[in-house]
PDB file of N, CA and C in Angstrom:
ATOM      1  N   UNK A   1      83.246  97.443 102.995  1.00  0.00           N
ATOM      2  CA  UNK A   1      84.429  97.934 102.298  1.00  0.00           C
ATOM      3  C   UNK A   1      85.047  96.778 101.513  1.00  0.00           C
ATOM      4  N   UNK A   2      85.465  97.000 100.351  1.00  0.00           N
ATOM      5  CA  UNK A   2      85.784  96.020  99.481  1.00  0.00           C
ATOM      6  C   UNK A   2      87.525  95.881  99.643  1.00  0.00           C
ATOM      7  N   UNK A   3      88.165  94.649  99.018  1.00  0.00           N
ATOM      8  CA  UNK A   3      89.522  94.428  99.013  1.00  0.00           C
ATOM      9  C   UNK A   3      90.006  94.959  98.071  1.00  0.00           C
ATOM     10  N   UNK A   4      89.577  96.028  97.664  1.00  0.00           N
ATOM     11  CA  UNK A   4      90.632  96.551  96.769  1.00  0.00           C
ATOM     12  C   UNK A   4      91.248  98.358  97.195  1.00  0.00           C
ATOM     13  N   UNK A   5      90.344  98.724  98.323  1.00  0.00           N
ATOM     14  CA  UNK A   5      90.513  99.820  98.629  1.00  0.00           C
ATOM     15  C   UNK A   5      91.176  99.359 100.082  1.00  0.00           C
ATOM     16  N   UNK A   6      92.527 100.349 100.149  1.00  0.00           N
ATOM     17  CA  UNK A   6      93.186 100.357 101.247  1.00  0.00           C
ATOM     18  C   UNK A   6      92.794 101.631 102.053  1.00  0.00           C
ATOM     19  N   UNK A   7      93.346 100.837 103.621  1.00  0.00           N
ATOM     20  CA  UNK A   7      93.084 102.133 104.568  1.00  0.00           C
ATOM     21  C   UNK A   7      94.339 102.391 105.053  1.00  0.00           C
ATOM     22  N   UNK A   8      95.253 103.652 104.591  1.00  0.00           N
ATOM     23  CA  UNK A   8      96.384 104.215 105.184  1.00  0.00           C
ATOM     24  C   UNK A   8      96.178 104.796 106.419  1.00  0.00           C
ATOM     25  N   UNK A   9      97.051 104.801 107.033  1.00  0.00           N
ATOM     26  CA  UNK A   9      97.440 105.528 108.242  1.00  0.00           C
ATOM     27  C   UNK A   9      98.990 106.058 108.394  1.00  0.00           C
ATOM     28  N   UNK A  10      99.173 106.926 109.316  1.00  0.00           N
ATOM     29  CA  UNK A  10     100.110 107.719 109.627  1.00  0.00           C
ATOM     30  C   UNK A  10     101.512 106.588 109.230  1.00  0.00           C
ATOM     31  N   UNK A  11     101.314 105.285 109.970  1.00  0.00           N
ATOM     32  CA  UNK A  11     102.162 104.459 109.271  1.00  0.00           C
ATOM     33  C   UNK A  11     102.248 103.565 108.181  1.00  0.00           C
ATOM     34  N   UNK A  12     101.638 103.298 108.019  1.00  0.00           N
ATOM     35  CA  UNK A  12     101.732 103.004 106.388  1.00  0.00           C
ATOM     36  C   UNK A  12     101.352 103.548 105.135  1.00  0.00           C
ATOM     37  N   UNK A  13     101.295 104.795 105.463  1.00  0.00           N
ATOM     38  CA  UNK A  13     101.125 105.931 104.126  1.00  0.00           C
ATOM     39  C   UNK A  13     102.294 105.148 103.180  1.00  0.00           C
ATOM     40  N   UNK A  14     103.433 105.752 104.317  1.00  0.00           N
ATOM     41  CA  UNK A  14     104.726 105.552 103.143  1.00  0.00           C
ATOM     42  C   UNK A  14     104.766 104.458 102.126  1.00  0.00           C
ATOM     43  N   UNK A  15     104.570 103.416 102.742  1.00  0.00           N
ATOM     44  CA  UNK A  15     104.493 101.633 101.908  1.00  0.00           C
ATOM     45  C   UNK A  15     103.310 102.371 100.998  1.00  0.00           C
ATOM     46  N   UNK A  16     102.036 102.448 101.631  1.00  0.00           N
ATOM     47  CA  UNK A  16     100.945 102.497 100.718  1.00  0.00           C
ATOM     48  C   UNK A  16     100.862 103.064  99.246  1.00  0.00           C
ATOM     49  N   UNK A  17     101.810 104.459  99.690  1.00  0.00           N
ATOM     50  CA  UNK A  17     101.501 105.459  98.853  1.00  0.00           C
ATOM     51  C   UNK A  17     102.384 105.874  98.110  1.00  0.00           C
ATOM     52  N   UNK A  18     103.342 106.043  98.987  1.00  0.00           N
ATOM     53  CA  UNK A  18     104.805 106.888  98.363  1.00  0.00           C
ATOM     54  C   UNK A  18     105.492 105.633  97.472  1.00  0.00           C
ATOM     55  N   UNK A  19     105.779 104.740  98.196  1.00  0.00           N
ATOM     56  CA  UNK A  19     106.524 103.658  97.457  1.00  0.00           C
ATOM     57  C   UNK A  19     105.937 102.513  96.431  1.00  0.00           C
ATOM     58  N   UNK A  20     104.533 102.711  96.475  1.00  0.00           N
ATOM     59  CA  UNK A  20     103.869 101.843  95.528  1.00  0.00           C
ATOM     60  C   UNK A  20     104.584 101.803  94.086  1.00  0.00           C
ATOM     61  N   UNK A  21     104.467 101.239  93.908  1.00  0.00           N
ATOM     62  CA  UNK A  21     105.210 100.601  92.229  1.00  0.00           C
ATOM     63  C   UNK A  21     103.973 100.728  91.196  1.00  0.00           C
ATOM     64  N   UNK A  22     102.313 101.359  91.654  1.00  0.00           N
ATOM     65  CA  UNK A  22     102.013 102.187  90.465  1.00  0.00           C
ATOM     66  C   UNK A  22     100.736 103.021  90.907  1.00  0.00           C
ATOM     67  N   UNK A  23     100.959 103.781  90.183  1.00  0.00           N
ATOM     68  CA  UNK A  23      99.871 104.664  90.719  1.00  0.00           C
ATOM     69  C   UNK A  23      98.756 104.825  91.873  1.00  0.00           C
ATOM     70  N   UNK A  24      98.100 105.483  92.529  1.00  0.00           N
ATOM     71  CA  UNK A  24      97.551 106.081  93.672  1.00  0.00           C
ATOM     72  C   UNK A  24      96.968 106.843  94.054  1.00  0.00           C
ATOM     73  N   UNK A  25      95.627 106.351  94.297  1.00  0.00           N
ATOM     74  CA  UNK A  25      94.387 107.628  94.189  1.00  0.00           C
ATOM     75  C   UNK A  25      93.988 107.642  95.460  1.00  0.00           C
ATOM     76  N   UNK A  26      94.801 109.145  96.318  1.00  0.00           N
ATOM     77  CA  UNK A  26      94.135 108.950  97.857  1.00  0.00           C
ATOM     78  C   UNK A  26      93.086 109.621  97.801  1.00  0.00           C
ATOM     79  N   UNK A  27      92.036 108.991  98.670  1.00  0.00           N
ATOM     80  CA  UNK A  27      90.554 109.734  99.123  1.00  0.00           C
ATOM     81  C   UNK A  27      91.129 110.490 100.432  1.00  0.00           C
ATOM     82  N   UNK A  28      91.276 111.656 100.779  1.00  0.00           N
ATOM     83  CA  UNK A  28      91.447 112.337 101.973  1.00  0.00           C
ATOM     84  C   UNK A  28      90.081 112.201 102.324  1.00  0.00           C
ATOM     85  N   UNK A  29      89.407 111.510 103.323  1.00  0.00           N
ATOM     86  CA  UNK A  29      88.077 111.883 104.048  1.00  0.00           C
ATOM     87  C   UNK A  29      87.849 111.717 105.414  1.00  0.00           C
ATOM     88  N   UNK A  30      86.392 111.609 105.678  1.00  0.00           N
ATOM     89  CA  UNK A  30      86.181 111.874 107.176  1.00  0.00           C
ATOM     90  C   UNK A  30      84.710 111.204 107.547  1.00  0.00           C
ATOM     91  N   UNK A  31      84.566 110.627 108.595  1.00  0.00           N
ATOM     92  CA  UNK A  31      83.151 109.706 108.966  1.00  0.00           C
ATOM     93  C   UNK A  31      82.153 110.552 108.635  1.00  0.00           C
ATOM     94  N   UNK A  32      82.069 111.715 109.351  1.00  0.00           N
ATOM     95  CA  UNK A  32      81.662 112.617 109.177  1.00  0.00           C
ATOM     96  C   UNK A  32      80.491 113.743 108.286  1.00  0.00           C
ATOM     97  N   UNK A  33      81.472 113.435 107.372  1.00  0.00           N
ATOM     98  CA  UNK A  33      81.624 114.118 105.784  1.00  0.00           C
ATOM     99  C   UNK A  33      80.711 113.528 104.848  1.00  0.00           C
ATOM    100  N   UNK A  34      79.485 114.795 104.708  1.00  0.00           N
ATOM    101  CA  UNK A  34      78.439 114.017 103.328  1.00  0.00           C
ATOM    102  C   UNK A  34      79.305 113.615 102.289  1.00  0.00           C
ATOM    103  N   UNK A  35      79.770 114.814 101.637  1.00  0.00           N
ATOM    104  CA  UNK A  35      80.372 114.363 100.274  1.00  0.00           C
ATOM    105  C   UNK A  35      80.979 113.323  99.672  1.00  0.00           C
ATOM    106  N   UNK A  36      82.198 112.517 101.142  1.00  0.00           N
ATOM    107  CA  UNK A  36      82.726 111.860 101.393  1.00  0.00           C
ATOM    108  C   UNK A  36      81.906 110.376 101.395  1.00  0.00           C
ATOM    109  N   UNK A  37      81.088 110.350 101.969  1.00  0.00           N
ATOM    110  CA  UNK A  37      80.301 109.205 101.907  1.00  0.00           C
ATOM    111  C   UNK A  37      79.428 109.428 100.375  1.00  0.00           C
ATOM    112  N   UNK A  38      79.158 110.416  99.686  1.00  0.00           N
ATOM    113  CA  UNK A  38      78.487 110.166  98.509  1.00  0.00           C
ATOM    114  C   UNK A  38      79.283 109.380  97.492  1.00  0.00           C
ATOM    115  N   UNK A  39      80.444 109.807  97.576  1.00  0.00           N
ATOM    116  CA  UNK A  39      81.160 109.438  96.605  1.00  0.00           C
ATOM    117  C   UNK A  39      82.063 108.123  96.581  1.00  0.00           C
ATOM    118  N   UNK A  40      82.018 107.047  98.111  1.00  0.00           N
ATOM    119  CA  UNK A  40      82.761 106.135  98.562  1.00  0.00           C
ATOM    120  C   UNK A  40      82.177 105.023  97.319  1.00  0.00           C
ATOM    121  N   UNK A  41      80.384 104.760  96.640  1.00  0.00           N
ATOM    122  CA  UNK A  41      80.410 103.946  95.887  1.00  0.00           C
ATOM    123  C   UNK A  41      81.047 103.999  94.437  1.00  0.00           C
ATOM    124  N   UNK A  42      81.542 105.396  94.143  1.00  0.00           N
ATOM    125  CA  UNK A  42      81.948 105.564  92.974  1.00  0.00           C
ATOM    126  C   UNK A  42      83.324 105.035  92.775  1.00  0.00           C
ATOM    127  N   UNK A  43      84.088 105.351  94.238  1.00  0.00           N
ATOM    128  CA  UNK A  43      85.640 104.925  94.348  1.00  0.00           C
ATOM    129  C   UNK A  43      85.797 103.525  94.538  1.00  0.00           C
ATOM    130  N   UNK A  44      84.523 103.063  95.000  1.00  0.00           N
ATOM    131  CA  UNK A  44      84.589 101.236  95.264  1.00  0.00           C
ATOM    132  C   UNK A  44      84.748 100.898  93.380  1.00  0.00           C
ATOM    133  N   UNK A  45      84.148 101.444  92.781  1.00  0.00           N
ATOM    134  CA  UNK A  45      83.707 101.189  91.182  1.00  0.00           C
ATOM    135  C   UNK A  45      85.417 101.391  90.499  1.00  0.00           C
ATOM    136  N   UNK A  46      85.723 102.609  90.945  1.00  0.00           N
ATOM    137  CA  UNK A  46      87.025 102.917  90.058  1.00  0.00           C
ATOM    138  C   UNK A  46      88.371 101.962  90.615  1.00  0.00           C
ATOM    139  N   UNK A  47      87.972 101.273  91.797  1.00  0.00           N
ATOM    140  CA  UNK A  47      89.010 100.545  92.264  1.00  0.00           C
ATOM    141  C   UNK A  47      89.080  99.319  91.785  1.00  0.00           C
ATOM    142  N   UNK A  48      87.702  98.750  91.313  1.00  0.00           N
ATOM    143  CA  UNK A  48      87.652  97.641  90.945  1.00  0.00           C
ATOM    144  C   UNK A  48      88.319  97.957  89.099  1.00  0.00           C
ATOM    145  N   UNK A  49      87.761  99.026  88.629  1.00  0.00           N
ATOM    146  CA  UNK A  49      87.611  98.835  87.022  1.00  0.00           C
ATOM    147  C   UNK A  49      89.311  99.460  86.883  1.00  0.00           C
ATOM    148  N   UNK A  50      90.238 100.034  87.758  1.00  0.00           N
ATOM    149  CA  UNK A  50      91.092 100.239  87.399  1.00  0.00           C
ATOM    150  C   UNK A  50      92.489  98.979  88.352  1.00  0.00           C
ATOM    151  N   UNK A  51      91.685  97.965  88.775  1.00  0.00           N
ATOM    152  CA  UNK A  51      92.445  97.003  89.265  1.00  0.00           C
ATOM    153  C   UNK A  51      93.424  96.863  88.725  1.00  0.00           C
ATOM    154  N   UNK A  52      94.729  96.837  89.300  1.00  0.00           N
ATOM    155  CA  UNK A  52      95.625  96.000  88.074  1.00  0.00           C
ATOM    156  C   UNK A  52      96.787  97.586  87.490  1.00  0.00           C
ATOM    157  N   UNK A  53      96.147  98.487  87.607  1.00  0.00           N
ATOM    158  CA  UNK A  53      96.872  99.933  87.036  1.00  0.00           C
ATOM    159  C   UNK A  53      96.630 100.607  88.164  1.00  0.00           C
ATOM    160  N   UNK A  54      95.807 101.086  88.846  1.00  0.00           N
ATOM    161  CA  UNK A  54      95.799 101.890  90.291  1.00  0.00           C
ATOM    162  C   UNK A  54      95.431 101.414  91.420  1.00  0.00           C
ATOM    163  N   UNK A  55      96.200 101.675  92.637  1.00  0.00           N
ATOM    164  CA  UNK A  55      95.706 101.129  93.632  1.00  0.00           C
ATOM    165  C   UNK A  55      94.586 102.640  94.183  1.00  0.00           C
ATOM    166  N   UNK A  56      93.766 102.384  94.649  1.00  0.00           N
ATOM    167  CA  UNK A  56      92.969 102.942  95.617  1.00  0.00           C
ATOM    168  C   UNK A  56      92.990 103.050  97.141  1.00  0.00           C
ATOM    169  N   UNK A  57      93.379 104.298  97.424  1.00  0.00           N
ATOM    170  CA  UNK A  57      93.408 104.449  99.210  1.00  0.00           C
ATOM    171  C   UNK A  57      92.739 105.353 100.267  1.00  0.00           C
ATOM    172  N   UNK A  58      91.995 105.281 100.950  1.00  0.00           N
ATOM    173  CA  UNK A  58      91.764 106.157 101.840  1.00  0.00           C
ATOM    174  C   UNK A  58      92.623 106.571 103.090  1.00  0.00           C
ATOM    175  N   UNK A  59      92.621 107.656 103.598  1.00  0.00           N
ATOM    176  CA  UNK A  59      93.157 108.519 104.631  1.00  0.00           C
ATOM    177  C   UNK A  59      91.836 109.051 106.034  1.00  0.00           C
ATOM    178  N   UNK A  60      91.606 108.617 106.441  1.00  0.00           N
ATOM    179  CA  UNK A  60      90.771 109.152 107.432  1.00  0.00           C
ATOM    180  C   UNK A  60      91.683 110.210 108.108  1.00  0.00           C
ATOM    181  N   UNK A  61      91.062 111.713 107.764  1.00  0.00           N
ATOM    182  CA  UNK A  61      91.748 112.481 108.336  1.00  0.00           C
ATOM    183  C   UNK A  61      91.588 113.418 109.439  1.00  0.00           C
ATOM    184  N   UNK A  62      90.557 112.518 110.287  1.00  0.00           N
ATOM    185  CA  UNK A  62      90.024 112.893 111.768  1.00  0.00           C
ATOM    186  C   UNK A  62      90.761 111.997 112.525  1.00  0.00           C
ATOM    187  N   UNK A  63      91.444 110.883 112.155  1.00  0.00           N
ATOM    188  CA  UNK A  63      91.972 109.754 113.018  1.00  0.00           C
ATOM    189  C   UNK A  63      93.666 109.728 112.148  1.00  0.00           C
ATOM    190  N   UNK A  64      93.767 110.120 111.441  1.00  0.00           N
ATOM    191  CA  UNK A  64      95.197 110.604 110.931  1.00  0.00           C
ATOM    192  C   UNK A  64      95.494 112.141 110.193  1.00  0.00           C
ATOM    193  N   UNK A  65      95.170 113.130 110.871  1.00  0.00           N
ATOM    194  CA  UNK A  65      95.972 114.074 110.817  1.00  0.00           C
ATOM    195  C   UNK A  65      97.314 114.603 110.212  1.00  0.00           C
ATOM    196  N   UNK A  66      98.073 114.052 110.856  1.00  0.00           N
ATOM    197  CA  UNK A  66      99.259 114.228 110.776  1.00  0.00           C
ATOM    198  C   UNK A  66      99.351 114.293 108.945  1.00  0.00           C
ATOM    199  N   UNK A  67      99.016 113.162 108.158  1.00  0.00           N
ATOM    200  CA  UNK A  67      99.061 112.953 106.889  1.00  0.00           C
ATOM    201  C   UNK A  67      98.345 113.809 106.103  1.00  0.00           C
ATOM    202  N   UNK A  68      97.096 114.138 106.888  1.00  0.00           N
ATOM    203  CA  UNK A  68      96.706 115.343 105.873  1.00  0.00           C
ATOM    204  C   UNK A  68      97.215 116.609 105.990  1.00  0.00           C
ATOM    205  N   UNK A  69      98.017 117.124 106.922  1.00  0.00           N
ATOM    206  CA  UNK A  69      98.713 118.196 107.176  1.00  0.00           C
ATOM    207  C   UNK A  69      99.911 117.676 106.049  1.00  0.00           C
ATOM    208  N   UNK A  70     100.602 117.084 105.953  1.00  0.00           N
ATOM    209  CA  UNK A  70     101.788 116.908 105.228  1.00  0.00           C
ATOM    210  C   UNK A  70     101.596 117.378 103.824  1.00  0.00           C
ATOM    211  N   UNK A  71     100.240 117.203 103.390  1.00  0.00           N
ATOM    212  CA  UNK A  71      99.640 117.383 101.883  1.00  0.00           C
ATOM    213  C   UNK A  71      99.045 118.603 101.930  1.00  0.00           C
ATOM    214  N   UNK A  72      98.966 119.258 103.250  1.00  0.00           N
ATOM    215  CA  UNK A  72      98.093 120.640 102.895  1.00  0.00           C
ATOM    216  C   UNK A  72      96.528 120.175 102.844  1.00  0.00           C
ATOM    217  N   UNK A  73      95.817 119.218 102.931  1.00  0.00           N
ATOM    218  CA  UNK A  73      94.658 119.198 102.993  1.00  0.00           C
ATOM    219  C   UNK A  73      93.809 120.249 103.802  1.00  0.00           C
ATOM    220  N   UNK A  74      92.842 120.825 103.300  1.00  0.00           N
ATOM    221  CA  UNK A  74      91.941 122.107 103.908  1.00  0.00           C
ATOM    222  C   UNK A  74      90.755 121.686 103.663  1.00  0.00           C
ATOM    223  N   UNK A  75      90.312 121.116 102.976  1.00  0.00           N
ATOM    224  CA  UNK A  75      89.234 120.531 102.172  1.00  0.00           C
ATOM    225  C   UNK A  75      88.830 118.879 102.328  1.00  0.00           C
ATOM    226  N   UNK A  76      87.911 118.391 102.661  1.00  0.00           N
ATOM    227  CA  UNK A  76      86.947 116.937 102.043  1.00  0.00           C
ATOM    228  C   UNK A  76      86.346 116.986 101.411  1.00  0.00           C
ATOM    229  N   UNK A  77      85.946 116.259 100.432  1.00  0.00           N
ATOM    230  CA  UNK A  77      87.188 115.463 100.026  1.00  0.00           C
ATOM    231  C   UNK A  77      87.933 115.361  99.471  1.00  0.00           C
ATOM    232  N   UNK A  78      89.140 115.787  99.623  1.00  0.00           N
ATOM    233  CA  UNK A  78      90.398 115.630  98.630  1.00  0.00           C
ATOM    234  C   UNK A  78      90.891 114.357  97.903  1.00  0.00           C
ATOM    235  N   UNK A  79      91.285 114.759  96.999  1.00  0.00           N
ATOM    236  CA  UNK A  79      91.382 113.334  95.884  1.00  0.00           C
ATOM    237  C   UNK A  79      92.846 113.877  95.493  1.00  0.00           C
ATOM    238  N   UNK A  80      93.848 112.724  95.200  1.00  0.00           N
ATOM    239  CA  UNK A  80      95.297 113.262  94.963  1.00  0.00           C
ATOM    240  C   UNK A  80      95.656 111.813  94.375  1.00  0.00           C
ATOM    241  N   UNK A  81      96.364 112.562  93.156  1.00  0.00           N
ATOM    242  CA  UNK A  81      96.467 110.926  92.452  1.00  0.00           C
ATOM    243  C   UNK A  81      98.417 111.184  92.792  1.00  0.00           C
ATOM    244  N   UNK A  82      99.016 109.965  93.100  1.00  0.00           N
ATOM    245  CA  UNK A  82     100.364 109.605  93.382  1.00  0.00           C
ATOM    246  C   UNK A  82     100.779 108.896  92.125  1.00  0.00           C
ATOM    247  N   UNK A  83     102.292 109.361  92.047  1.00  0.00           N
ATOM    248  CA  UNK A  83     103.236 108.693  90.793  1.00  0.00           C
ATOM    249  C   UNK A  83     104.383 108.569  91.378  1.00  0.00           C
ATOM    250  N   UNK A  84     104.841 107.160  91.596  1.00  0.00           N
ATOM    251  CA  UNK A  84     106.511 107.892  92.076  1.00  0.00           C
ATOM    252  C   UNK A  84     106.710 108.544  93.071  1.00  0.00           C
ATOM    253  N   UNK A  85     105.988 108.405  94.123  1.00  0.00           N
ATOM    254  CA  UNK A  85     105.816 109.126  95.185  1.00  0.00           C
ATOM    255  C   UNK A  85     105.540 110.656  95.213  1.00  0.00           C
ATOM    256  N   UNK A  86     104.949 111.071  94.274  1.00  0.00           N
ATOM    257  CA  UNK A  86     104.805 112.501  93.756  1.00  0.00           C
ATOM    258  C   UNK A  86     103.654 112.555  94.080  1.00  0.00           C
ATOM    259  N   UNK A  87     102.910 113.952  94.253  1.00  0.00           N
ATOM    260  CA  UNK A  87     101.197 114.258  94.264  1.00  0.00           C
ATOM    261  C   UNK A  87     101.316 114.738  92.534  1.00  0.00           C
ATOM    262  N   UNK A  88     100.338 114.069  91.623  1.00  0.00           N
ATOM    263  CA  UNK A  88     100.791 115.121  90.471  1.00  0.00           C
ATOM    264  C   UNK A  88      99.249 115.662  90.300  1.00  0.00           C
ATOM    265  N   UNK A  89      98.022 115.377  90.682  1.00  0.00           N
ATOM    266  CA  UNK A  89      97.161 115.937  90.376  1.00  0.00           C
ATOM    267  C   UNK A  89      96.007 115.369  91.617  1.00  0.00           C
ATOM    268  N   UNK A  90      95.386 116.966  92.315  1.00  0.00           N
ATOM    269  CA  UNK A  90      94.309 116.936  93.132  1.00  0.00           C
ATOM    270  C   UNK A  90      93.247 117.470  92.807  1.00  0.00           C
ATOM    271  N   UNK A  91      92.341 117.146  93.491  1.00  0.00           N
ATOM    272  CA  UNK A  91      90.797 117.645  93.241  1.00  0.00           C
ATOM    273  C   UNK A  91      90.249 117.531  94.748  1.00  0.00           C
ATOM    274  N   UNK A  92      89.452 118.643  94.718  1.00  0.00           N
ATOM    275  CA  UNK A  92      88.799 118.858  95.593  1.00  0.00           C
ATOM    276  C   UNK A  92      87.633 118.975  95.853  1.00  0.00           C
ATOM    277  N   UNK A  93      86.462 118.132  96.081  1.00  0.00           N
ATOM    278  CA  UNK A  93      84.896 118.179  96.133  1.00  0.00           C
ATOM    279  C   UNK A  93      84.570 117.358  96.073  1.00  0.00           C
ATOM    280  N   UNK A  94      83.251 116.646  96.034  1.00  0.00           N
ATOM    281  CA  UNK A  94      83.148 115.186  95.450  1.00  0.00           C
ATOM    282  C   UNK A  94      82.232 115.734  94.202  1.00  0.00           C
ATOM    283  N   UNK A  95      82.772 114.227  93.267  1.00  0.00           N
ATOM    284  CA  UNK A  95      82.855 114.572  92.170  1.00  0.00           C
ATOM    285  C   UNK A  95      82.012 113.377  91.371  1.00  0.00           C
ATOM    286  N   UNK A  96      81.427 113.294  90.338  1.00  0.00           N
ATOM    287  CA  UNK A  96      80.566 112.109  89.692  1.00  0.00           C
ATOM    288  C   UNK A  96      81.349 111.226  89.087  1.00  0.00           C
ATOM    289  N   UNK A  97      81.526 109.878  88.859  1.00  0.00           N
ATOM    290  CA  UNK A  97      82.007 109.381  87.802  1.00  0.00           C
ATOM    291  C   UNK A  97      82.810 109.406  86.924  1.00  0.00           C
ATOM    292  N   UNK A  98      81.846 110.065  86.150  1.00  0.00           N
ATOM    293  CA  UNK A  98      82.831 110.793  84.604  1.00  0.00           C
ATOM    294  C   UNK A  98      83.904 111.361  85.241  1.00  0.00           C
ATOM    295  N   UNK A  99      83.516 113.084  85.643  1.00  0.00           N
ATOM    296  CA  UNK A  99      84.827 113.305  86.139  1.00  0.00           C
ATOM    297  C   UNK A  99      86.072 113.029  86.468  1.00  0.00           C
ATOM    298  N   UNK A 100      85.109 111.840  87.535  1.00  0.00           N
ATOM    299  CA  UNK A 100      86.640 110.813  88.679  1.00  0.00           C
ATOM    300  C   UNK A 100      87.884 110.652  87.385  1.00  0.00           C
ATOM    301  N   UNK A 101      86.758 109.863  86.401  1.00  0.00           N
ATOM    302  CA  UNK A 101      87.682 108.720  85.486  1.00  0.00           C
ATOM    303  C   UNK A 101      88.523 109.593  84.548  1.00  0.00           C
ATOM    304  N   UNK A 102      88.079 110.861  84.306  1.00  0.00           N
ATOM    305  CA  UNK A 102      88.683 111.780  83.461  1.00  0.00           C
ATOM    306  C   UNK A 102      89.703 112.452  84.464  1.00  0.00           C
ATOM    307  N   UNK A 103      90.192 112.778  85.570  1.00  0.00           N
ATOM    308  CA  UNK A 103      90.702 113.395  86.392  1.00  0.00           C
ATOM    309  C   UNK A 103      91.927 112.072  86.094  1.00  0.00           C
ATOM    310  N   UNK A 104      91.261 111.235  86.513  1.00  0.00           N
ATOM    311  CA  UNK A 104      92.383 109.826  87.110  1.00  0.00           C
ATOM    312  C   UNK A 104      93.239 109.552  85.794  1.00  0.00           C
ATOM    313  N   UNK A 105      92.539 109.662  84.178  1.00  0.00           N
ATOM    314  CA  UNK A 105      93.146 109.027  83.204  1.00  0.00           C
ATOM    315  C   UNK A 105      94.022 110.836  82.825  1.00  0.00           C
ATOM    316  N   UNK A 106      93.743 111.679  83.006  1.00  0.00           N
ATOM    317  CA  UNK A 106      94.952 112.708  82.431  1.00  0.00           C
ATOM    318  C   UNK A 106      96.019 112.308  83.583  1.00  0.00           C
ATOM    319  N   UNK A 107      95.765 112.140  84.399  1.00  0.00           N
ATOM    320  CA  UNK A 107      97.032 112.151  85.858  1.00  0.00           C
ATOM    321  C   UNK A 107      98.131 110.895  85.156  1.00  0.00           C
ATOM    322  N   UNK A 108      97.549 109.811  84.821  1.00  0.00           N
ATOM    323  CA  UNK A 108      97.837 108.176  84.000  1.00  0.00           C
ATOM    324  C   UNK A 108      99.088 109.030  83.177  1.00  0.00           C
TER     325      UNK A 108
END
């Protein structure tokens, strides 16, 4: 796991996520979870190339719960980009690349 992707938990969502001073792309996932693991090298990629403008975070939501209930999560992997402590745009599935970066830059 690289230093640019954080791992939230029940307690430090808030710092992580809500109060960040800029943008926030949570991975809702799970050990578990194919999709979730397909898509962890793509988010290592978007964390690095959007260094500096988004932070990147994961949620393990077999070992924090609580947080994915707060968001309504039903689905892995959920993707939810944060503004201002706002959810303003989710996705749900795992997703290629392109997509990610097109999802992440309308949310921007």
């Amino acid at each position: 796991m690289s230093d640019t992707i954080k791992h939230a938990t029940e307690s430090s969502f808030n710092a992580d996520v809500l109060k960040s001073d800029k943008p926030v792309l949570v991975d809702y996932w799970a050990p578990w979870c194919g999709p979730c693991k397909a898509i962890a090298p793509v988010l290592e990629e978007i964390a690095k190339e959007y260094e500096g403008r988004l932070q990147v975070v994961k949620v393990d939501v077999q070992d924090h719960p609580e947080v994915a209930a707060q968001f309504g999560i039903r689905g892995i992997p959920t993707l939810m980009v944060f503004k201002h402590g706002e959810a303003v745009a989710t996705k749900v599935g795992a997703v290629n690349k392109a997509q990610l970066t097109s999802f992440i830059d309308s949310a921007l």
